[in-house]
N, C-alpha and C. Protein backbone atom coordinates (compact mmCIF):
# COMPACT_ATOMS: atom_id res chain seq x y z
N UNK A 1 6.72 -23.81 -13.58
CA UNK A 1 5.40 -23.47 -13.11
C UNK A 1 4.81 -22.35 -13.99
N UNK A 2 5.53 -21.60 -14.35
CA UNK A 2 5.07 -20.13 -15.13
C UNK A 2 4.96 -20.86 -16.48
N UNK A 3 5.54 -21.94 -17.02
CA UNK A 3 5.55 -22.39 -18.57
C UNK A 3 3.59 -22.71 -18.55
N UNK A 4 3.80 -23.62 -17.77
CA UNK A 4 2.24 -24.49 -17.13
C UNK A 4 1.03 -23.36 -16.93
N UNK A 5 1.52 -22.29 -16.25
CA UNK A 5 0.14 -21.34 -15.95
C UNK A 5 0.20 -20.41 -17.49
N UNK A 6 1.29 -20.27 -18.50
CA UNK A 6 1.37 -19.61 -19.78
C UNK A 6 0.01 -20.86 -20.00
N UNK A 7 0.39 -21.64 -20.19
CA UNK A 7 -0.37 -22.96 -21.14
C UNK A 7 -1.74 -22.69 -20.82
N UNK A 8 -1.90 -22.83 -19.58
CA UNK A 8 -3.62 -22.92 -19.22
C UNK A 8 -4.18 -21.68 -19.39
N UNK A 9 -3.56 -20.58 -19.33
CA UNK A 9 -4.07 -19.43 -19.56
C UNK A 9 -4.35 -18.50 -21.22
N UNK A 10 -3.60 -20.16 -22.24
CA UNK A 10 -3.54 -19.32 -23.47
C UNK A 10 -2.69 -18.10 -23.84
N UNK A 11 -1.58 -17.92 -22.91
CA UNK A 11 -0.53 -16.84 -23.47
C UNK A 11 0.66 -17.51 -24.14
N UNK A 12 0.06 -18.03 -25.68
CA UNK A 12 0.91 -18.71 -26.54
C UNK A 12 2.53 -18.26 -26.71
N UNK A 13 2.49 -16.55 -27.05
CA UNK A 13 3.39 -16.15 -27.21
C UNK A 13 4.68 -15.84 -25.86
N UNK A 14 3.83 -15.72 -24.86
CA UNK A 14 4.96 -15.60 -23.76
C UNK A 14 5.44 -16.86 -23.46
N UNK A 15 4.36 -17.93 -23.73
CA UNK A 15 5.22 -19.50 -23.30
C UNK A 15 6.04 -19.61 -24.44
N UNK A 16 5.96 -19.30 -25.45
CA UNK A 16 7.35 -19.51 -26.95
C UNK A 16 8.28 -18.74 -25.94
N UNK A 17 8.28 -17.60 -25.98
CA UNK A 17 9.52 -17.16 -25.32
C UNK A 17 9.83 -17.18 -24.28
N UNK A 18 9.37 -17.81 -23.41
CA UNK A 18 9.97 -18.49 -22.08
C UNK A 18 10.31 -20.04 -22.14
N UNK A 19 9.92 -20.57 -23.26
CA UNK A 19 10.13 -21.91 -23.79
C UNK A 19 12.15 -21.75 -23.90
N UNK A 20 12.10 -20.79 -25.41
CA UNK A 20 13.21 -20.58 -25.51
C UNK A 20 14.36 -19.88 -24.69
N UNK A 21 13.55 -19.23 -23.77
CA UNK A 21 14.75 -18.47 -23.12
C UNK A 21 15.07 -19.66 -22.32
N UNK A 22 14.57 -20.18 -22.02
CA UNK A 22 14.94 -21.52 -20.60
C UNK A 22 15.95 -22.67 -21.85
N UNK A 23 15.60 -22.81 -22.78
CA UNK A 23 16.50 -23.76 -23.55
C UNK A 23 18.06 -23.10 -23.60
N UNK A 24 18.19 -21.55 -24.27
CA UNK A 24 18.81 -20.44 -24.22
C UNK A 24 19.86 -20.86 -22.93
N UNK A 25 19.25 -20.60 -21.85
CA UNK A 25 20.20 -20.24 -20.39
C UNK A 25 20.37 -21.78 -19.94
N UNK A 26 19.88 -23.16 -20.33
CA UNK A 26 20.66 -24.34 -20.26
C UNK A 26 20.40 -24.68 -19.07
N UNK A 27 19.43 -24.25 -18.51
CA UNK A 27 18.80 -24.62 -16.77
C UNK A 27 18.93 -26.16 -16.45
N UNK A 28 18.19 -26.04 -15.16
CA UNK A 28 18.29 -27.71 -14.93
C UNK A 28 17.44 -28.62 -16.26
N UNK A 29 17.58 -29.76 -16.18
CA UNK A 29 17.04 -30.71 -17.23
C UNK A 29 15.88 -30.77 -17.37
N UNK A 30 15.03 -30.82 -15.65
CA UNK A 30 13.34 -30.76 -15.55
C UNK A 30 13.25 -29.50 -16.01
N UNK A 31 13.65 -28.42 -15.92
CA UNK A 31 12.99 -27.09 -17.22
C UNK A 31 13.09 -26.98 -18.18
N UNK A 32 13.85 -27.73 -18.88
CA UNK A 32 14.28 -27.94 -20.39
C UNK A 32 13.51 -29.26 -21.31
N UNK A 33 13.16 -29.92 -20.13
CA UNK A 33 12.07 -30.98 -20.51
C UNK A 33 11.25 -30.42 -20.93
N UNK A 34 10.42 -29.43 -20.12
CA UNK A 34 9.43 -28.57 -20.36
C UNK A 34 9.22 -27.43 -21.38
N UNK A 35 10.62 -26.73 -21.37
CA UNK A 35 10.36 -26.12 -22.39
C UNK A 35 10.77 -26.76 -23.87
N UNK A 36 11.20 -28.05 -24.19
CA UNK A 36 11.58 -28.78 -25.15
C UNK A 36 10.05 -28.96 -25.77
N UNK A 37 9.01 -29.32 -25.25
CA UNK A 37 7.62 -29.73 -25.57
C UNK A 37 6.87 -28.09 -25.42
N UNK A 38 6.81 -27.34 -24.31
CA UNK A 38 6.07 -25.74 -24.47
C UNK A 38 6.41 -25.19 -26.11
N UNK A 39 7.62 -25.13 -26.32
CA UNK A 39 7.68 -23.83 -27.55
C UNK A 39 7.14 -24.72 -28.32
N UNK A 40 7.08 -26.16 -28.96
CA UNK A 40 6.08 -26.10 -30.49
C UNK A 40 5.03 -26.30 -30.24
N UNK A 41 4.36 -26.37 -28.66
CA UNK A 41 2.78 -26.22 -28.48
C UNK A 41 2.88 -25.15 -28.71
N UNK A 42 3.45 -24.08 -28.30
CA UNK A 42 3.07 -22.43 -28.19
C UNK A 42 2.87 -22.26 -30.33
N UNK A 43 4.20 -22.85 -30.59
CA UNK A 43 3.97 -22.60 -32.32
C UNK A 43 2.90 -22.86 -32.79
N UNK A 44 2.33 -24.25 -32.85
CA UNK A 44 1.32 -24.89 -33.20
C UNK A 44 -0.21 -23.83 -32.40
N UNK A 45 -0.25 -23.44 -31.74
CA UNK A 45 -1.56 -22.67 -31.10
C UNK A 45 -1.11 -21.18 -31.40
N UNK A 46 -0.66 -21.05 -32.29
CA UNK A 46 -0.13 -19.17 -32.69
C UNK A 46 -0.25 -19.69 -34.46
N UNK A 47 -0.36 -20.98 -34.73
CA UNK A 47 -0.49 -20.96 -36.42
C UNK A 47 0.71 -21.25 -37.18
N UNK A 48 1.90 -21.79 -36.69
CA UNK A 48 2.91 -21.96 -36.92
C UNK A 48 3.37 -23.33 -37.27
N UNK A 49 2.34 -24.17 -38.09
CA UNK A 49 2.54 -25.75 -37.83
C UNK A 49 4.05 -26.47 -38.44
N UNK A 50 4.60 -25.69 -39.61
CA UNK A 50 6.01 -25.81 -40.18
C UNK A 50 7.03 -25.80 -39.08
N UNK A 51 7.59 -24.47 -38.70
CA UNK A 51 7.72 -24.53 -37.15
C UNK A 51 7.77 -25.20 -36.14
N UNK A 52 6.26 -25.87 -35.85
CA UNK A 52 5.99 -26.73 -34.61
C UNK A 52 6.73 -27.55 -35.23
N UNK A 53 6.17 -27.86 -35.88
CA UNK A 53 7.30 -29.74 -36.51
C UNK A 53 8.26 -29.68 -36.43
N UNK A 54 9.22 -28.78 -36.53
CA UNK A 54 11.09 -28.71 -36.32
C UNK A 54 11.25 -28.67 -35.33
N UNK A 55 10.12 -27.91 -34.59
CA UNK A 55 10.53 -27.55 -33.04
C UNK A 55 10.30 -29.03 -32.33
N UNK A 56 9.12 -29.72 -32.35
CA UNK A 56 8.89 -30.95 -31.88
C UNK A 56 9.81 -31.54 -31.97
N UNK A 57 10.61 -31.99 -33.20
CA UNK A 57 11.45 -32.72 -33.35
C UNK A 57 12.64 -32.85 -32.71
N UNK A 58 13.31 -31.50 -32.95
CA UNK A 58 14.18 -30.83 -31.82
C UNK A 58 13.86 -31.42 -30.55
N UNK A 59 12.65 -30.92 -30.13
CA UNK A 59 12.54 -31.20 -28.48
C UNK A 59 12.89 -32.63 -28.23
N UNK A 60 11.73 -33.98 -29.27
CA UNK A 60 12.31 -35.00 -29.16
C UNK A 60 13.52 -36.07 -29.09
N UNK A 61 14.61 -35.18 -29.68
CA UNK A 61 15.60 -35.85 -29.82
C UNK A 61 16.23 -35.14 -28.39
N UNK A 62 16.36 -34.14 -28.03
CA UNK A 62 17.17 -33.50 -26.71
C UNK A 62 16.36 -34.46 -25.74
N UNK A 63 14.87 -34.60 -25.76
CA UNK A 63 14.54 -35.84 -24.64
C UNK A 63 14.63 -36.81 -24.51
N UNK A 64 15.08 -37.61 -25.91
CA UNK A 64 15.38 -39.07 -25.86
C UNK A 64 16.41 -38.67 -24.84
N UNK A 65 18.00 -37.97 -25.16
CA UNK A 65 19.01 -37.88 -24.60
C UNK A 65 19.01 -37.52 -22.90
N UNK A 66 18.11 -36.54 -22.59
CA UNK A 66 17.76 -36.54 -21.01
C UNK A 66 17.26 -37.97 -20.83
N UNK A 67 16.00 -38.80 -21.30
CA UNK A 67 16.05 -40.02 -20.67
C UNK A 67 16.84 -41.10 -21.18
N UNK A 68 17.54 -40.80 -21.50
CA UNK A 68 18.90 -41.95 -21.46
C UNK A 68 19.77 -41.68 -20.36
N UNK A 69 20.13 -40.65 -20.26
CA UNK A 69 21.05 -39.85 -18.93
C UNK A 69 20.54 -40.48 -17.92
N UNK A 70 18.92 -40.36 -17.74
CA UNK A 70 18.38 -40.36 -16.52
C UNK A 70 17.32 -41.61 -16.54
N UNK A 71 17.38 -42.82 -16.83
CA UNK A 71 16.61 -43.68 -17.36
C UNK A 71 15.08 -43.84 -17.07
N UNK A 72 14.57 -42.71 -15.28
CA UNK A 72 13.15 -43.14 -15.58
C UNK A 72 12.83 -42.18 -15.63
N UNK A 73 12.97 -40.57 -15.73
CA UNK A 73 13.13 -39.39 -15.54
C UNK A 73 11.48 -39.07 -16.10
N UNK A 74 10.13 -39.48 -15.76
CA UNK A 74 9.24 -39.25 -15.88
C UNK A 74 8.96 -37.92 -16.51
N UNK A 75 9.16 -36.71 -16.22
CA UNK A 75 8.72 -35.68 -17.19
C UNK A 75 8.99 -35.44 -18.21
N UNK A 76 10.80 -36.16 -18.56
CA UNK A 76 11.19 -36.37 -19.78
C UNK A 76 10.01 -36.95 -21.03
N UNK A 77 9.77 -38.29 -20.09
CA UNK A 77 8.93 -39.14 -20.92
C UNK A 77 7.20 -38.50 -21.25
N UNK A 78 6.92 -37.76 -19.89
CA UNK A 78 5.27 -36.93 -20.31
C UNK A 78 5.97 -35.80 -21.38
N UNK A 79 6.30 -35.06 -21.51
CA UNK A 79 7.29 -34.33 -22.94
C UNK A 79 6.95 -34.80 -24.18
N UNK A 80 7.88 -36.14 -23.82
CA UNK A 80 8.22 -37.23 -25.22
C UNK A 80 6.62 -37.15 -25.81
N UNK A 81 5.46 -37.70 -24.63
CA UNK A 81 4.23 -38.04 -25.09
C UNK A 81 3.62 -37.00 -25.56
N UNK A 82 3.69 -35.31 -24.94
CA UNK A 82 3.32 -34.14 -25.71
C UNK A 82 4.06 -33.99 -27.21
N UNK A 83 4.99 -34.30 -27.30
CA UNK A 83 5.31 -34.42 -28.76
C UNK A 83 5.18 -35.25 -29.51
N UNK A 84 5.00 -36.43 -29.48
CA UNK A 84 4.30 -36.77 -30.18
C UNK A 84 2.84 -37.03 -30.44
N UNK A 85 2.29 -36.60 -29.63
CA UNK A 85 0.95 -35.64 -29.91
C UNK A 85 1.06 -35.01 -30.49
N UNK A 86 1.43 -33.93 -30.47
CA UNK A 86 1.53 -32.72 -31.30
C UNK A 86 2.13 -32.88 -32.86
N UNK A 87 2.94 -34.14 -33.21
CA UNK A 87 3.23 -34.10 -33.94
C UNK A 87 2.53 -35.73 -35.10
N UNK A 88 1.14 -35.99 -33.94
CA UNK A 88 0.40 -36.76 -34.89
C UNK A 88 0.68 -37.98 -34.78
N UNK A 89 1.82 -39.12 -33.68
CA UNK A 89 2.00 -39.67 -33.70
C UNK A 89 1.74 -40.76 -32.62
N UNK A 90 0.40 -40.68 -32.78
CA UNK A 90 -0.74 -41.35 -31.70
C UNK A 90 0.14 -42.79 -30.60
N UNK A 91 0.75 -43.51 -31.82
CA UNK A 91 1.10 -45.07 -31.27
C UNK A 91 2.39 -44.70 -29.99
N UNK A 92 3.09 -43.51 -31.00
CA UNK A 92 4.31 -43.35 -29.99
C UNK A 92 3.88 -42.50 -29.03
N UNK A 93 3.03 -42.00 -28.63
CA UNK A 93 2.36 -40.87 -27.60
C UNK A 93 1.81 -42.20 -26.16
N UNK A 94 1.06 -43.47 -26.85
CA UNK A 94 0.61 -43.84 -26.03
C UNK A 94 1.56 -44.81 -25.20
N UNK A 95 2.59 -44.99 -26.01
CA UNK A 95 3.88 -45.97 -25.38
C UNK A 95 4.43 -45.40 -24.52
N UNK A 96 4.95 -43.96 -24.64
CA UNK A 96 4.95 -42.97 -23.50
C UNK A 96 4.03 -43.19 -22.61
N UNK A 97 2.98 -42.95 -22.51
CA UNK A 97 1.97 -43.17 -21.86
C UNK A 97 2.06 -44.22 -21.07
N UNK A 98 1.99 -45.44 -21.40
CA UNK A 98 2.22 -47.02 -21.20
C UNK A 98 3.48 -47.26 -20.03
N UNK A 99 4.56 -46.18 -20.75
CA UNK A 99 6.04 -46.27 -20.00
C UNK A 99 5.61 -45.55 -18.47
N UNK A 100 4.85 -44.78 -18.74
CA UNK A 100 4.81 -43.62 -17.38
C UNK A 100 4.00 -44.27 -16.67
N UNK A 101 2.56 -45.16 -17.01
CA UNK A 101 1.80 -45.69 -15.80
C UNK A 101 2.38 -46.73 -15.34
N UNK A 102 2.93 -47.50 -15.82
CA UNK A 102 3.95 -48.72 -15.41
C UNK A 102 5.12 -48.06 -14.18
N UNK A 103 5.33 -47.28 -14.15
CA UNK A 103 6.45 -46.53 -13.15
C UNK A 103 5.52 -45.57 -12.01
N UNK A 104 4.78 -44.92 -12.49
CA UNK A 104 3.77 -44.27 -11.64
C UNK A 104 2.42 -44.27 -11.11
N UNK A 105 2.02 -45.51 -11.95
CA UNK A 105 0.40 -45.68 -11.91
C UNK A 105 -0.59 -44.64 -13.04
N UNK A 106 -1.75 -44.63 -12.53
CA UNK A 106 -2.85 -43.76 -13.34
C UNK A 106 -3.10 -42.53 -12.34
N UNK A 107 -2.46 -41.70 -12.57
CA UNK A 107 -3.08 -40.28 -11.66
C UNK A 107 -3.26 -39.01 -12.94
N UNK A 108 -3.11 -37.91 -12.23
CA UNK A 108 -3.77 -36.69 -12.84
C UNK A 108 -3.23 -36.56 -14.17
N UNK A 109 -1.79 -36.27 -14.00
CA UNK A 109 -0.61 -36.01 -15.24
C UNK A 109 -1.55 -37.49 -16.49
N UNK A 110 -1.13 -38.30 -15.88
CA UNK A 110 -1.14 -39.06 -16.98
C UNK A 110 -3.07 -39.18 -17.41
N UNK A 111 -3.68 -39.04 -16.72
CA UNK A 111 -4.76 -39.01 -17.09
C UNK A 111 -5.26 -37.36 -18.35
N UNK A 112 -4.54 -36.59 -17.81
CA UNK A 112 -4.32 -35.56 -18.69
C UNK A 112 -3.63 -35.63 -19.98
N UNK A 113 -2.56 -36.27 -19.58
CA UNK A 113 -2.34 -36.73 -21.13
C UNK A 113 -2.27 -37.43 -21.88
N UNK A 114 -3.53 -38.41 -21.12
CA UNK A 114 -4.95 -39.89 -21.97
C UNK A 114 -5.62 -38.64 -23.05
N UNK A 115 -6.08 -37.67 -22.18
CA UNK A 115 -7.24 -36.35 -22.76
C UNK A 115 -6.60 -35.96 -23.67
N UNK A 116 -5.41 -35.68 -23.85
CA UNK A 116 -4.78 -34.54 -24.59
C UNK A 116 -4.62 -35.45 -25.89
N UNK A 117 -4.57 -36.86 -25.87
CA UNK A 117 -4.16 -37.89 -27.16
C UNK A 117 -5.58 -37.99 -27.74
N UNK A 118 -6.62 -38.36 -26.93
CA UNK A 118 -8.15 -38.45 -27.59
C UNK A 118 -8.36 -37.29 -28.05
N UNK A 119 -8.42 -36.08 -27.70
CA UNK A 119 -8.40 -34.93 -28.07
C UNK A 119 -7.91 -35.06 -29.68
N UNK A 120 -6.38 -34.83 -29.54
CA UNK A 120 -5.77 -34.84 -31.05
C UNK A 120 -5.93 -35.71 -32.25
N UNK A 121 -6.72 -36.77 -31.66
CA UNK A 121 -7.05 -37.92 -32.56
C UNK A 121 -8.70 -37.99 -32.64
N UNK A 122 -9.28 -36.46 -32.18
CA UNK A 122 -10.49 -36.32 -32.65
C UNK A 122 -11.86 -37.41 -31.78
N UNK A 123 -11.27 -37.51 -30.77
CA UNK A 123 -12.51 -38.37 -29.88
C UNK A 123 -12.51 -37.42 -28.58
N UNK A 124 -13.19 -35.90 -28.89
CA UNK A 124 -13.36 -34.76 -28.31
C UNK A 124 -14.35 -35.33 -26.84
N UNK A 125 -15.25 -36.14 -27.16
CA UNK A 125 -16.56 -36.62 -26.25
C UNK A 125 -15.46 -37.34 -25.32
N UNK A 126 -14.48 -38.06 -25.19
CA UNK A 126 -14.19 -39.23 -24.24
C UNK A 126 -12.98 -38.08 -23.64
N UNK A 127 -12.29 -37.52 -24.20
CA UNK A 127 -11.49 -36.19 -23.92
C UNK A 127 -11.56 -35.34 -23.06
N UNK A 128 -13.07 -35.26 -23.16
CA UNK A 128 -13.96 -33.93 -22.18
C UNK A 128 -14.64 -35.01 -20.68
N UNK A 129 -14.55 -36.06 -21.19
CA UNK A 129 -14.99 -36.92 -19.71
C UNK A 129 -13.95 -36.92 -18.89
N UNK A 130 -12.60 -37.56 -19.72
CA UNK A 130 -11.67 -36.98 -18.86
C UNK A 130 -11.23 -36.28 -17.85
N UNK A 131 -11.12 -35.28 -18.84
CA UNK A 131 -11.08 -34.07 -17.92
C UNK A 131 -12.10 -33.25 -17.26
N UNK A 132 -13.07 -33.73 -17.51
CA UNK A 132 -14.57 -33.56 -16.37
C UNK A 132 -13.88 -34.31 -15.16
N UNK A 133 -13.50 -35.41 -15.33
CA UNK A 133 -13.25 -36.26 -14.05
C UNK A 133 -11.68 -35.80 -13.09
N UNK A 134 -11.05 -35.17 -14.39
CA UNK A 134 -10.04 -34.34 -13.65
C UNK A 134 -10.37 -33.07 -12.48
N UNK A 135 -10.91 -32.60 -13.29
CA UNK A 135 -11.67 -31.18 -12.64
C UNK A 135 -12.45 -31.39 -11.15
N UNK A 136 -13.25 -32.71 -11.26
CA UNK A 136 -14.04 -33.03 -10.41
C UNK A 136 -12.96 -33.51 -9.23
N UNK A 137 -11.85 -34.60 -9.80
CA UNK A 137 -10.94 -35.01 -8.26
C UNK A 137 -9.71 -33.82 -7.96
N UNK A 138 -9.14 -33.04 -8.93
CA UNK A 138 -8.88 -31.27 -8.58
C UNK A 138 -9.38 -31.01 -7.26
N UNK A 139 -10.54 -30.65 -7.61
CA UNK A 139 -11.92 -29.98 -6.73
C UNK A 139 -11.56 -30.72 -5.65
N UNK A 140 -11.75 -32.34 -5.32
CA UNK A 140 -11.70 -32.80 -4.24
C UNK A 140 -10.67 -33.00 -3.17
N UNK A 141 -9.34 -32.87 -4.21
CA UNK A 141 -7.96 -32.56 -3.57
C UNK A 141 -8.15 -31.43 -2.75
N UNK A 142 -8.27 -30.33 -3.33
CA UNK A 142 -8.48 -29.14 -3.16
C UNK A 142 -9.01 -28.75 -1.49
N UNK A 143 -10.66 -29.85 -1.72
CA UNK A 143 -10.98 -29.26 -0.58
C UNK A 143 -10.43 -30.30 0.77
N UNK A 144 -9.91 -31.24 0.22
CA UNK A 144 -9.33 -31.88 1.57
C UNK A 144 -7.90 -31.43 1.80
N UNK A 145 -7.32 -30.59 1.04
CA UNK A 145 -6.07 -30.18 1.68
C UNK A 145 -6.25 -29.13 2.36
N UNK A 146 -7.16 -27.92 1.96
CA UNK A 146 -7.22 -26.79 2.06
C UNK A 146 -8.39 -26.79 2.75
N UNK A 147 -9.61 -27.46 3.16
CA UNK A 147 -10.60 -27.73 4.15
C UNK A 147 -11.64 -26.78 3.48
């Protein structure tokens, strides 16, 4: 949860090092998913793109191995799809993608990271509808849970 509120809040450098400290101390698998994909976003948004790329890579191969362990292990696979985003590799981002709505349907996560692939592949306009439409059913969750 603290990797996620680093992210949205733009504290690049504390999510690198809470990326790594959580890889470091060998936590459960769902935090290591997370921080496998956080530290080379954090690299890549601090200017570090040499870096990000080892780090991505890294992350990718430790997540193939969590979803093999765990064959549908969904966050593994949203991970997989942040890295290869991040590392430019549109076709394999959306197969991820493909793998996760087939098991879960179309909701927030994965609609977020429809945005996050148009985004990186420079279709900023369909990106921002997105997540206009995120923001907007957010909002509506929001007020029907919380009244």
């Amino acid at each position: 949860m603290l990797m996620t509120l680093y992210r949205h809040e733009e504290r690049w450098e504390d999510l690198q090092r809470l990326a790594a400290d959580c890889q470091r101390t060998k936590e459960a698998d769902g935090l290591l998913c997370a921080a496998y994909a956080m530290e080379p976003l954090a690299a890549t948004k601090l200017g570090h793109p040499t870096e990000a790329e080892v780090l991505y890579r890294n992350g990718l191969r430790h997540l193939i191995m969590i979803c093999v362990k765990e064959s549908t292990r969904i966050d593994a696979h949203a991970y997989r799809c942040m890295c290869h985003t991040g590392l430019g590799e549109f076709d394999k981002a959306r197969e991820q993608l493909r793998y996760m709505k087939s098991i879960i349907g179309d909701n927030l996560a994965t609609k977020e990271l429809e945005a996050d692939i148009l985004r990186a592949e420079g279709n900023v306009v369909e990106a921002d509808r997105i997540m206009a439409e995120l923001q907007e059913s957010v909002a509506q969750l929001s007020k029907e849970v919380f009244g």
